[in-house]
C-alpha atoms as a PDB file:
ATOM      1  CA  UNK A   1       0.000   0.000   0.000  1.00  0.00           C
ATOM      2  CA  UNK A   2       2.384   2.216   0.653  1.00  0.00           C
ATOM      3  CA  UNK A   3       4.547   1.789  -2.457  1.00  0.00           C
ATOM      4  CA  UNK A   4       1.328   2.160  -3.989  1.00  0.00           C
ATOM      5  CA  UNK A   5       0.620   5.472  -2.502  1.00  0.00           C
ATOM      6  CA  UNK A   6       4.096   6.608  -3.260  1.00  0.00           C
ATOM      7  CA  UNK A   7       3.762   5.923  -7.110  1.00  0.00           C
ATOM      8  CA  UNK A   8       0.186   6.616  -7.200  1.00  0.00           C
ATOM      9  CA  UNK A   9      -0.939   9.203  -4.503  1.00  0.00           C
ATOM     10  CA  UNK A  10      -2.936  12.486  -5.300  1.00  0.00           C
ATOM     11  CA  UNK A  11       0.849  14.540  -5.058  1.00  0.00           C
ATOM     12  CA  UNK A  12       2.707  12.454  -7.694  1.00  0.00           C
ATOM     13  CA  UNK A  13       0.396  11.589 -10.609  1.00  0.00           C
ATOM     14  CA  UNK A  14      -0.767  14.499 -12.870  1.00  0.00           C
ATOM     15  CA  UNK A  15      -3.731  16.210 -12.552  1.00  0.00           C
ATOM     16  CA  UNK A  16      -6.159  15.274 -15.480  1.00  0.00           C
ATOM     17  CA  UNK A  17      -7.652  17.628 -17.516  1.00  0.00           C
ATOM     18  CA  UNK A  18     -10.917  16.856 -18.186  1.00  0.00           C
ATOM     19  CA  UNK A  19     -11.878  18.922 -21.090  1.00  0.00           C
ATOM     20  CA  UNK A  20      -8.704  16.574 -22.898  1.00  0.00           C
ATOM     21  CA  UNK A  21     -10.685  13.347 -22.733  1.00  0.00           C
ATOM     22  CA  UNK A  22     -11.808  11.936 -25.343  1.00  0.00           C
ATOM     23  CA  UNK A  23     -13.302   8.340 -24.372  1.00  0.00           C
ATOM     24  CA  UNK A  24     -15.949   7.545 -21.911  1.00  0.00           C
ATOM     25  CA  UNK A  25     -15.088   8.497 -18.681  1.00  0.00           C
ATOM     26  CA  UNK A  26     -17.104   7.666 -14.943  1.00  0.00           C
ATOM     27  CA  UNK A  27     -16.113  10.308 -12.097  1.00  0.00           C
ATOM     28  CA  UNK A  28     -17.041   8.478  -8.281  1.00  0.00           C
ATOM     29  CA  UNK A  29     -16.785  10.315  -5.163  1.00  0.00           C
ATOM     30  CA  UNK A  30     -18.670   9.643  -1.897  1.00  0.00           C
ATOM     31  CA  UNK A  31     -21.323  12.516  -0.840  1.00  0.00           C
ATOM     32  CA  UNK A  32     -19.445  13.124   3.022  1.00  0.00           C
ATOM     33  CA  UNK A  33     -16.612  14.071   0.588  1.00  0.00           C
ATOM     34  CA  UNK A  34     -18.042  17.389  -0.366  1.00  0.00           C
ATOM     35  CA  UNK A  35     -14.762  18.843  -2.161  1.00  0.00           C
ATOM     36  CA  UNK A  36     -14.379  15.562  -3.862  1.00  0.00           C
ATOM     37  CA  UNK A  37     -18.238  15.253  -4.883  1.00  0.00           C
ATOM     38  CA  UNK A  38     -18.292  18.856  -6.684  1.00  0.00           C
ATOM     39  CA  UNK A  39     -14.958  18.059  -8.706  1.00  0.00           C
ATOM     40  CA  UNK A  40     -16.438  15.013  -9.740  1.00  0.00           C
ATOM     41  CA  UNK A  41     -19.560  16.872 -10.867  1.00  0.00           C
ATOM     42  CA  UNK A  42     -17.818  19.711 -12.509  1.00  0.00           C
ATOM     43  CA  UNK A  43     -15.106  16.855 -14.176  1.00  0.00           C
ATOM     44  CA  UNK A  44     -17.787  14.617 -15.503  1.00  0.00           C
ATOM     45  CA  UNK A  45     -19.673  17.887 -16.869  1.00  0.00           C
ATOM     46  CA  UNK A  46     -16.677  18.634 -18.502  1.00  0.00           C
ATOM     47  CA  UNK A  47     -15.697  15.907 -20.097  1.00  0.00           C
ATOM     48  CA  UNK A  48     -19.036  14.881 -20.952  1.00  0.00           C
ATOM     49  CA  UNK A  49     -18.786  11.512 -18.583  1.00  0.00           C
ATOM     50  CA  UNK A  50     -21.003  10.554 -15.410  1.00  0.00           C
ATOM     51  CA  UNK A  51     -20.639  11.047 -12.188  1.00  0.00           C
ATOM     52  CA  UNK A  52     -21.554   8.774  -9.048  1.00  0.00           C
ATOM     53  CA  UNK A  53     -22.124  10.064  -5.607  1.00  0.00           C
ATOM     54  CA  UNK A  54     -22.651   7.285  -3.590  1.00  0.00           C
ATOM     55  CA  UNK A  55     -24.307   8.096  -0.306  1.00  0.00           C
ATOM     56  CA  UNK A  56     -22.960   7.520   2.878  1.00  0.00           C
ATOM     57  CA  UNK A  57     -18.899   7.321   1.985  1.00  0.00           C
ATOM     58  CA  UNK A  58     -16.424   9.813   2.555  1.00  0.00           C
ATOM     59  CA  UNK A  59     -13.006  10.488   0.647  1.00  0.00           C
ATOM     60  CA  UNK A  60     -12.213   6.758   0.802  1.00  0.00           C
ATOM     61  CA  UNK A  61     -15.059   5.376  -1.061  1.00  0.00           C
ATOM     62  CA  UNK A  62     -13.542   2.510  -2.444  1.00  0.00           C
ATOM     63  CA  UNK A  63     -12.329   0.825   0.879  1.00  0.00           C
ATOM     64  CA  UNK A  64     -15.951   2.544   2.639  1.00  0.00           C
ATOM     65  CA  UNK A  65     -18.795   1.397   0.199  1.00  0.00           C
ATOM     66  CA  UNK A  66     -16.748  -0.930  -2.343  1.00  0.00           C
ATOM     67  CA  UNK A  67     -19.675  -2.827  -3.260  1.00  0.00           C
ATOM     68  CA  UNK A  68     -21.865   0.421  -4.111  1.00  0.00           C
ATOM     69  CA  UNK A  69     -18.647   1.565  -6.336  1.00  0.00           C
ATOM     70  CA  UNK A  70     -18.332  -2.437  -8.355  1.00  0.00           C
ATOM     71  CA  UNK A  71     -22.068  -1.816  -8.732  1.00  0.00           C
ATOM     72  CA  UNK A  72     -21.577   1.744 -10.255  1.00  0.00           C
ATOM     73  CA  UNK A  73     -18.504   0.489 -12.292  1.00  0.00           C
ATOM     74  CA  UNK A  74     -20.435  -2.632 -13.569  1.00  0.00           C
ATOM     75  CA  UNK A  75     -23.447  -0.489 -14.872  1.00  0.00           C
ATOM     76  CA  UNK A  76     -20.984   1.763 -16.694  1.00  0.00           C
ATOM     77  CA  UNK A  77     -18.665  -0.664 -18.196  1.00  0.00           C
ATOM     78  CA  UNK A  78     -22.147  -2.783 -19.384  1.00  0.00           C
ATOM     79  CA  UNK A  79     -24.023   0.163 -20.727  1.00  0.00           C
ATOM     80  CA  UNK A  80     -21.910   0.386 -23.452  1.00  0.00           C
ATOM     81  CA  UNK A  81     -20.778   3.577 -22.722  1.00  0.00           C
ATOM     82  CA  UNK A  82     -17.151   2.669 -22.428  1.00  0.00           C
ATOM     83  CA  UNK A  83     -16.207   2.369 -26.120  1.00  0.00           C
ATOM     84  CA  UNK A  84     -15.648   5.853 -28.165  1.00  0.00           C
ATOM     85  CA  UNK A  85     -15.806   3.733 -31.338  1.00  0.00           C
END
């Protein structure tokens, strides 16, 4: 986890520009996250992808309400959403 955070965490990947996608894209952030909800919002507006709030999960919605995120994931990958072409 932690080499994971080191390669991976918020301060050493690149912030993404949303307006520069150009393939289906799903934003998820937990609704106690309130920072984190309205990026997603304003990201997914942007770029012309959905958002999902789930309800009840804070900043660490993965490890909080993973179930309500493979659900959210699993709708968006089978909607057919996630090919551009």
């Amino acid at each position: 986890l932690a080499e994971a955070l080191r390669g991976l965490g918020q301060g050493v990947v690149p912030a993404v520009d949303p307006t520069e996608l150009d393939l289906p894209n799903l934003w998820i952030a937990g609704d106690e996250d309130r920072r984190y909800a309205a990026l997603s919002r304003r990201a997914a507006a942007a770029a012309r992808g959905e958002v999902g709030i789930i309800p009840g999960a804070g900043h660490n919605v993965i490890a909080e309400r993973p179930a309500a995120v493979a659900e959210l994931v699993t709708r968006f990958l089978s909607s057919g959403r996630r090919s551009s072409g």
